[in-house]
C-alpha atoms as a PDB file:
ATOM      1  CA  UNK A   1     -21.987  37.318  30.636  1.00  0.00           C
ATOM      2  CA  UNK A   2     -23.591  40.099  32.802  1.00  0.00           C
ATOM      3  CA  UNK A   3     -25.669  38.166  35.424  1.00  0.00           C
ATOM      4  CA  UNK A   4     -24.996  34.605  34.328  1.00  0.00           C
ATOM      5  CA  UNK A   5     -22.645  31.771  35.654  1.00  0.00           C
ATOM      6  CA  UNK A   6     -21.349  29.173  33.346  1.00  0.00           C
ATOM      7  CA  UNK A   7     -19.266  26.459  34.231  1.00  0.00           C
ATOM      8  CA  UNK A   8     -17.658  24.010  32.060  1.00  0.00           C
ATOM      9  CA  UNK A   9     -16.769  20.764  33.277  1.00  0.00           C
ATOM     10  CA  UNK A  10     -13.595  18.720  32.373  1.00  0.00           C
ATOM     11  CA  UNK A  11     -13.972  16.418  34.594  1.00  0.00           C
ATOM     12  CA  UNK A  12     -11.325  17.272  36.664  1.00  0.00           C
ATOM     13  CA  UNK A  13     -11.304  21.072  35.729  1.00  0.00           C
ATOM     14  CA  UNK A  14     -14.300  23.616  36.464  1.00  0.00           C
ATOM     15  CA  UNK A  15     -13.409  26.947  34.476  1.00  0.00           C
ATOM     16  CA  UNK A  16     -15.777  29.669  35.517  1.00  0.00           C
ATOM     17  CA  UNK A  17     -15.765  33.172  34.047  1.00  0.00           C
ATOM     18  CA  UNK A  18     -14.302  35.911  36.525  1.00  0.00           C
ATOM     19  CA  UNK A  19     -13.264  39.748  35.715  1.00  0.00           C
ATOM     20  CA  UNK A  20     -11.080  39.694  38.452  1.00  0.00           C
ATOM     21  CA  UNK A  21      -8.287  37.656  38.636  1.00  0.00           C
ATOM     22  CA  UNK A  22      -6.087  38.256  41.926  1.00  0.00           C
ATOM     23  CA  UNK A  23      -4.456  35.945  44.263  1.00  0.00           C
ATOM     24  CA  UNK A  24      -7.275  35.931  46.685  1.00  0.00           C
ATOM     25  CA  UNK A  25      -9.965  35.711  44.699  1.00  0.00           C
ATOM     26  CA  UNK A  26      -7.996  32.103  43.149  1.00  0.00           C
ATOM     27  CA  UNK A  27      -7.680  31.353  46.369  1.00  0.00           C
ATOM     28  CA  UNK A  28     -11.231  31.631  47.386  1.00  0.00           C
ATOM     29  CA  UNK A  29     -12.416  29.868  45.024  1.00  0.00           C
ATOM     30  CA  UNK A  30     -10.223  26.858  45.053  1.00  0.00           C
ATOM     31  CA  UNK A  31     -11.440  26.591  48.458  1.00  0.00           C
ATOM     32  CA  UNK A  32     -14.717  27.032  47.758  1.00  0.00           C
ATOM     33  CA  UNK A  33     -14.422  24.119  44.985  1.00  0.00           C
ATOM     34  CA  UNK A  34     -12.394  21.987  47.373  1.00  0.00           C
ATOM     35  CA  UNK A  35     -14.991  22.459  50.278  1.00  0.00           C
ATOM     36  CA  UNK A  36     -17.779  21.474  47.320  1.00  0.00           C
ATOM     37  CA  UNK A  37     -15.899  18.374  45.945  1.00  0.00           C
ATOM     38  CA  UNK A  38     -16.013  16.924  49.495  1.00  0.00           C
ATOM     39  CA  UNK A  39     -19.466  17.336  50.040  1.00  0.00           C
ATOM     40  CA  UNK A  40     -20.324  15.729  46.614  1.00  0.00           C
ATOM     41  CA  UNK A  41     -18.041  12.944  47.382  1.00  0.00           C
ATOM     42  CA  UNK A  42     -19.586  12.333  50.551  1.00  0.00           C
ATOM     43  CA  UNK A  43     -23.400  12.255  49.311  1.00  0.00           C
ATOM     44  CA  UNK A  44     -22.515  10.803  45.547  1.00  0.00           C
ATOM     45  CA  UNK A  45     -21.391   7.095  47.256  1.00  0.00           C
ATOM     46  CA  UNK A  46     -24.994   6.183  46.545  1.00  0.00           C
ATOM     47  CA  UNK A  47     -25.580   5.697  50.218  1.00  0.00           C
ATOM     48  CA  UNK A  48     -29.185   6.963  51.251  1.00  0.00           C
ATOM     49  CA  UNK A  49     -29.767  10.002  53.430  1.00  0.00           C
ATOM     50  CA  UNK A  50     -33.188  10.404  55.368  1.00  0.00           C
ATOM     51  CA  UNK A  51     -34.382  12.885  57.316  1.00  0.00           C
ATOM     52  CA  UNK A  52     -37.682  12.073  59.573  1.00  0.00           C
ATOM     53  CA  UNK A  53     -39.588  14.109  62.190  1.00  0.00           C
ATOM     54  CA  UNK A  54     -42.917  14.597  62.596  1.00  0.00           C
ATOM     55  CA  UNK A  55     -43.574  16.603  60.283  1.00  0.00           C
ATOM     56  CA  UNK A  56     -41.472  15.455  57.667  1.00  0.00           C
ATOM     57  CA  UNK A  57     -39.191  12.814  55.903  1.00  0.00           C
ATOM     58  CA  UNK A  58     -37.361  13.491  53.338  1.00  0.00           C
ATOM     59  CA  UNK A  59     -34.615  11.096  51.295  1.00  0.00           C
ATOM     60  CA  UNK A  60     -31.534  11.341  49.049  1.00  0.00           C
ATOM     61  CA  UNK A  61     -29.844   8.892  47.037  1.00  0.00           C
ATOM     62  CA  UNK A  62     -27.149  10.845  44.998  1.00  0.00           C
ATOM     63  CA  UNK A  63     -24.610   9.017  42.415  1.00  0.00           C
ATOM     64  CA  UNK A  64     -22.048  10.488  40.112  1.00  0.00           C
ATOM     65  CA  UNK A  65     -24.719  11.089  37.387  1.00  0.00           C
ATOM     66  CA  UNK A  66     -27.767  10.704  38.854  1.00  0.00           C
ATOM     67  CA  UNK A  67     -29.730  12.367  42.463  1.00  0.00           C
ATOM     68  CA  UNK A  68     -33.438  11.171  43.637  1.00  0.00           C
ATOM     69  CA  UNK A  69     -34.799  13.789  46.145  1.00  0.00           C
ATOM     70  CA  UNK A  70     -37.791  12.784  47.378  1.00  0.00           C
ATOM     71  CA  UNK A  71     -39.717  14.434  50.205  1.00  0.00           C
ATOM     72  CA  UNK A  72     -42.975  14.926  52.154  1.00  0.00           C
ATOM     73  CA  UNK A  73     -44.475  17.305  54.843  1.00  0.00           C
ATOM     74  CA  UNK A  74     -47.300  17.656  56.691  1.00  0.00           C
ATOM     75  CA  UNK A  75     -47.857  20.992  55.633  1.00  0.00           C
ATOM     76  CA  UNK A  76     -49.127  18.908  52.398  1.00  0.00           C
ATOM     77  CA  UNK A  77     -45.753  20.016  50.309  1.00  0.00           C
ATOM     78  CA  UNK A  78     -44.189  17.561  48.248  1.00  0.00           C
ATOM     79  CA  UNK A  79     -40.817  17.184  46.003  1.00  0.00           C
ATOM     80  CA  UNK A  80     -39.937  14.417  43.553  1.00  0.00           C
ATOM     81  CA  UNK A  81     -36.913  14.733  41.715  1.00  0.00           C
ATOM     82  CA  UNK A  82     -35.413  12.142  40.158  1.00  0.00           C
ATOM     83  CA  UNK A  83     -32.608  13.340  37.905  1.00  0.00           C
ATOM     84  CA  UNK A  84     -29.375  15.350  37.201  1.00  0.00           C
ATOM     85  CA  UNK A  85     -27.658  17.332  39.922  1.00  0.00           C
ATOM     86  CA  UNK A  86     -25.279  19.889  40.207  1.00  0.00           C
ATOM     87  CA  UNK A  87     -23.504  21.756  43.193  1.00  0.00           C
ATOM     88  CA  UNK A  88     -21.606  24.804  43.357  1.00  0.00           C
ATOM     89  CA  UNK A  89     -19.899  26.311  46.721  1.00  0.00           C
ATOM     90  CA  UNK A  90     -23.010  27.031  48.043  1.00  0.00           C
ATOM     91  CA  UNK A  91     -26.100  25.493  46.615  1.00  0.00           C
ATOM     92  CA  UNK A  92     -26.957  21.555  45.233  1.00  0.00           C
ATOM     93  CA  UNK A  93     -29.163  22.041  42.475  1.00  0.00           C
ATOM     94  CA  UNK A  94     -31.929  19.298  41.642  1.00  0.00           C
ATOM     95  CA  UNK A  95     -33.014  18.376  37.593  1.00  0.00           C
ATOM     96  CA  UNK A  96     -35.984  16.642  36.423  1.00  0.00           C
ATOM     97  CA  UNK A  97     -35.724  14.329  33.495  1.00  0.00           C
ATOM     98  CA  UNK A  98     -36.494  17.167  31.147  1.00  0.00           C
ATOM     99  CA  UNK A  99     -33.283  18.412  32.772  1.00  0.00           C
ATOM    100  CA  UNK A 100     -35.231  21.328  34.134  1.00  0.00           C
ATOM    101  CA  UNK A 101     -34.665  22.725  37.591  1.00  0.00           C
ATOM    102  CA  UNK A 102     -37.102  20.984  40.262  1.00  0.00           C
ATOM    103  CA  UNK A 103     -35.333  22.362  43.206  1.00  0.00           C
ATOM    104  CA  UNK A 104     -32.474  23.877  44.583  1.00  0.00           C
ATOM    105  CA  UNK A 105     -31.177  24.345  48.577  1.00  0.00           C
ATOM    106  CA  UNK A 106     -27.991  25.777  50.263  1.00  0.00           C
ATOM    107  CA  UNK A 107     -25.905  22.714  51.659  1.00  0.00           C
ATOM    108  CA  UNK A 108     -24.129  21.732  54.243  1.00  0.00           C
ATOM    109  CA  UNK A 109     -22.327  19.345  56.143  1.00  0.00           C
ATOM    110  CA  UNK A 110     -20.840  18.599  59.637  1.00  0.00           C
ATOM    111  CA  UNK A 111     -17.658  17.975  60.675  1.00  0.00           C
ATOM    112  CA  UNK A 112     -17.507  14.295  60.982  1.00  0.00           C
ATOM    113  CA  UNK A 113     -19.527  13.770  57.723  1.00  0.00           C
ATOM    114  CA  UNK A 114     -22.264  12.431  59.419  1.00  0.00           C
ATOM    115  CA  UNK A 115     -25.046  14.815  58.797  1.00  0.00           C
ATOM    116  CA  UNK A 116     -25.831  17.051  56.094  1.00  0.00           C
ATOM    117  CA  UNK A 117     -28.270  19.807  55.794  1.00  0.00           C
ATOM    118  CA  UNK A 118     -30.336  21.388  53.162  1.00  0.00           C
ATOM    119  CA  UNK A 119     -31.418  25.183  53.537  1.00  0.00           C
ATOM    120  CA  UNK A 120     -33.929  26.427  51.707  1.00  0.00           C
ATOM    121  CA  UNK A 121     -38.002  26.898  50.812  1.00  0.00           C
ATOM    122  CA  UNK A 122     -38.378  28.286  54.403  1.00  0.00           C
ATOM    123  CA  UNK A 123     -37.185  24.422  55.638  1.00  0.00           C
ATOM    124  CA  UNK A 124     -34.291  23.267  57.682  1.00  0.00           C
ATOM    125  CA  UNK A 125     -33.875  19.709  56.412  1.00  0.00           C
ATOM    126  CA  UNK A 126     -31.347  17.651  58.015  1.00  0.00           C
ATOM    127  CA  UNK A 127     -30.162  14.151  56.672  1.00  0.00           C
ATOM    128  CA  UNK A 128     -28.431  11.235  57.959  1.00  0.00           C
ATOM    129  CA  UNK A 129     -27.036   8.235  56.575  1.00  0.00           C
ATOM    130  CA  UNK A 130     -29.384   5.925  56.277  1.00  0.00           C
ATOM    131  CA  UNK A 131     -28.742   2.121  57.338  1.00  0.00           C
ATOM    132  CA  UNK A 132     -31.919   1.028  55.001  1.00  0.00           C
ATOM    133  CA  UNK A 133     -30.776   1.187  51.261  1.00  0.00           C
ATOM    134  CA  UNK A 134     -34.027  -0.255  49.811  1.00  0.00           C
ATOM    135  CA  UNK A 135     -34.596   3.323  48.146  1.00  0.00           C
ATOM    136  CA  UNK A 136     -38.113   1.703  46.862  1.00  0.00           C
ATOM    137  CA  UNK A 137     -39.145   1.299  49.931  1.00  0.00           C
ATOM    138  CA  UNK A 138     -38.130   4.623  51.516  1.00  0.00           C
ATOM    139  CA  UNK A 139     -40.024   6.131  48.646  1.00  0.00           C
ATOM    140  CA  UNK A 140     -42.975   4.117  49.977  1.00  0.00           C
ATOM    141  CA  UNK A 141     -42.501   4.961  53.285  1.00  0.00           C
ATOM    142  CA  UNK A 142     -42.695   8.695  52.040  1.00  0.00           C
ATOM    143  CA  UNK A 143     -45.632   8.249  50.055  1.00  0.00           C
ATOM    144  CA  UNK A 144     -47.304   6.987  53.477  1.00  0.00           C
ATOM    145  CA  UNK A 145     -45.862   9.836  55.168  1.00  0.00           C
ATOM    146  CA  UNK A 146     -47.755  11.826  52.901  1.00  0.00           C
ATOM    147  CA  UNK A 147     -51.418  10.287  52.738  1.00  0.00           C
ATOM    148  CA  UNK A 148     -51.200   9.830  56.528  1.00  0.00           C
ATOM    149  CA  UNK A 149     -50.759  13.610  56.816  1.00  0.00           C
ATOM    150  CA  UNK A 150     -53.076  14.247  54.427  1.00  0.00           C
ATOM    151  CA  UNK A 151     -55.707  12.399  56.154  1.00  0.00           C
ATOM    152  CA  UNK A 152     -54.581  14.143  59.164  1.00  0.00           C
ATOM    153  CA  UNK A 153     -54.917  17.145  57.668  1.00  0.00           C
ATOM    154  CA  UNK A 154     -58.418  16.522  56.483  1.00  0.00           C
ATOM    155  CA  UNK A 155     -59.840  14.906  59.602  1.00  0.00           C
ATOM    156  CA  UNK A 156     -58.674  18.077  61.557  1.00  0.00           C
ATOM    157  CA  UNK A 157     -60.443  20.446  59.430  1.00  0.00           C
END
């Protein structure tokens, strides 16, 4: 297993391969798991998270099963994902429908639950619960995000 990380998933049990097997290292790790199942219980309520600035929105609709990360910037990047997820103690991990890896970003969260953050790809993208839950129209609103920056983009030039 040199280099490689594989988890199994019973549910309620993660087993993860480890050479070292002392007290702290347990320890660690359960609180790295613990700190990980709160965060995915937090985001996996299907609630929507959106981020918006100016030069960006981004949204997240996450459910047991399923995530759709959707996201535009002016810089003319884009990100559709609308598939499997996965999270480990430090990173959520993003799946296409061909269950192949669209994107992946260091999380976070802050204390009160109300915010989380996504590190990664040189951005700093910070979500908030979102009262709209039309995720349709969010999508939309992203889309417009995106052609309106794009125009931008091309008028400046």
């Amino acid at each position: 297993m040199d280099g490689e990380t594989v988890f199994i998933d019973f549910n309620d049990v993660v087993l993860a391969p480890t050479e070292d097997y002392t007290y702290e290292n347990i320890s660690s790790s359960a609180d790295s798991l613990k700190s990980a199942a709160e965060f995915a219980g937090v985001i996996s309520d299907d609630s929507v998270w959106v981020q918006k600035n100016e030069t960006s929105m981004y949204m997240l609709n996450c459910t047991p099963l399923k995530a759709i990360f959707s996201g535009s910037e002016t810089d003319g990047s884009f990100i559709n994902s609308d598939g499997i997820w996965g999270i480990d103690d430090k990173n959520i991990y993003f799946f296409g429908n061909d269950n192949t890896l669209s994107a992946y970003y260091e999380w976070g969260i802050s204390n009160d639950g109300s915010a989380i953050t996504f590190n990664g790809y040189g951005k700093n993208i910070e979500f908030t619960k979102s009262e709209n839950t039309d995720i349709d129209s969010i999508i939309n609103e992203i889309s417009d995000f995106s052609s309106q920056t794009s125009d931008t983009a091309v008028s400046e030039s």
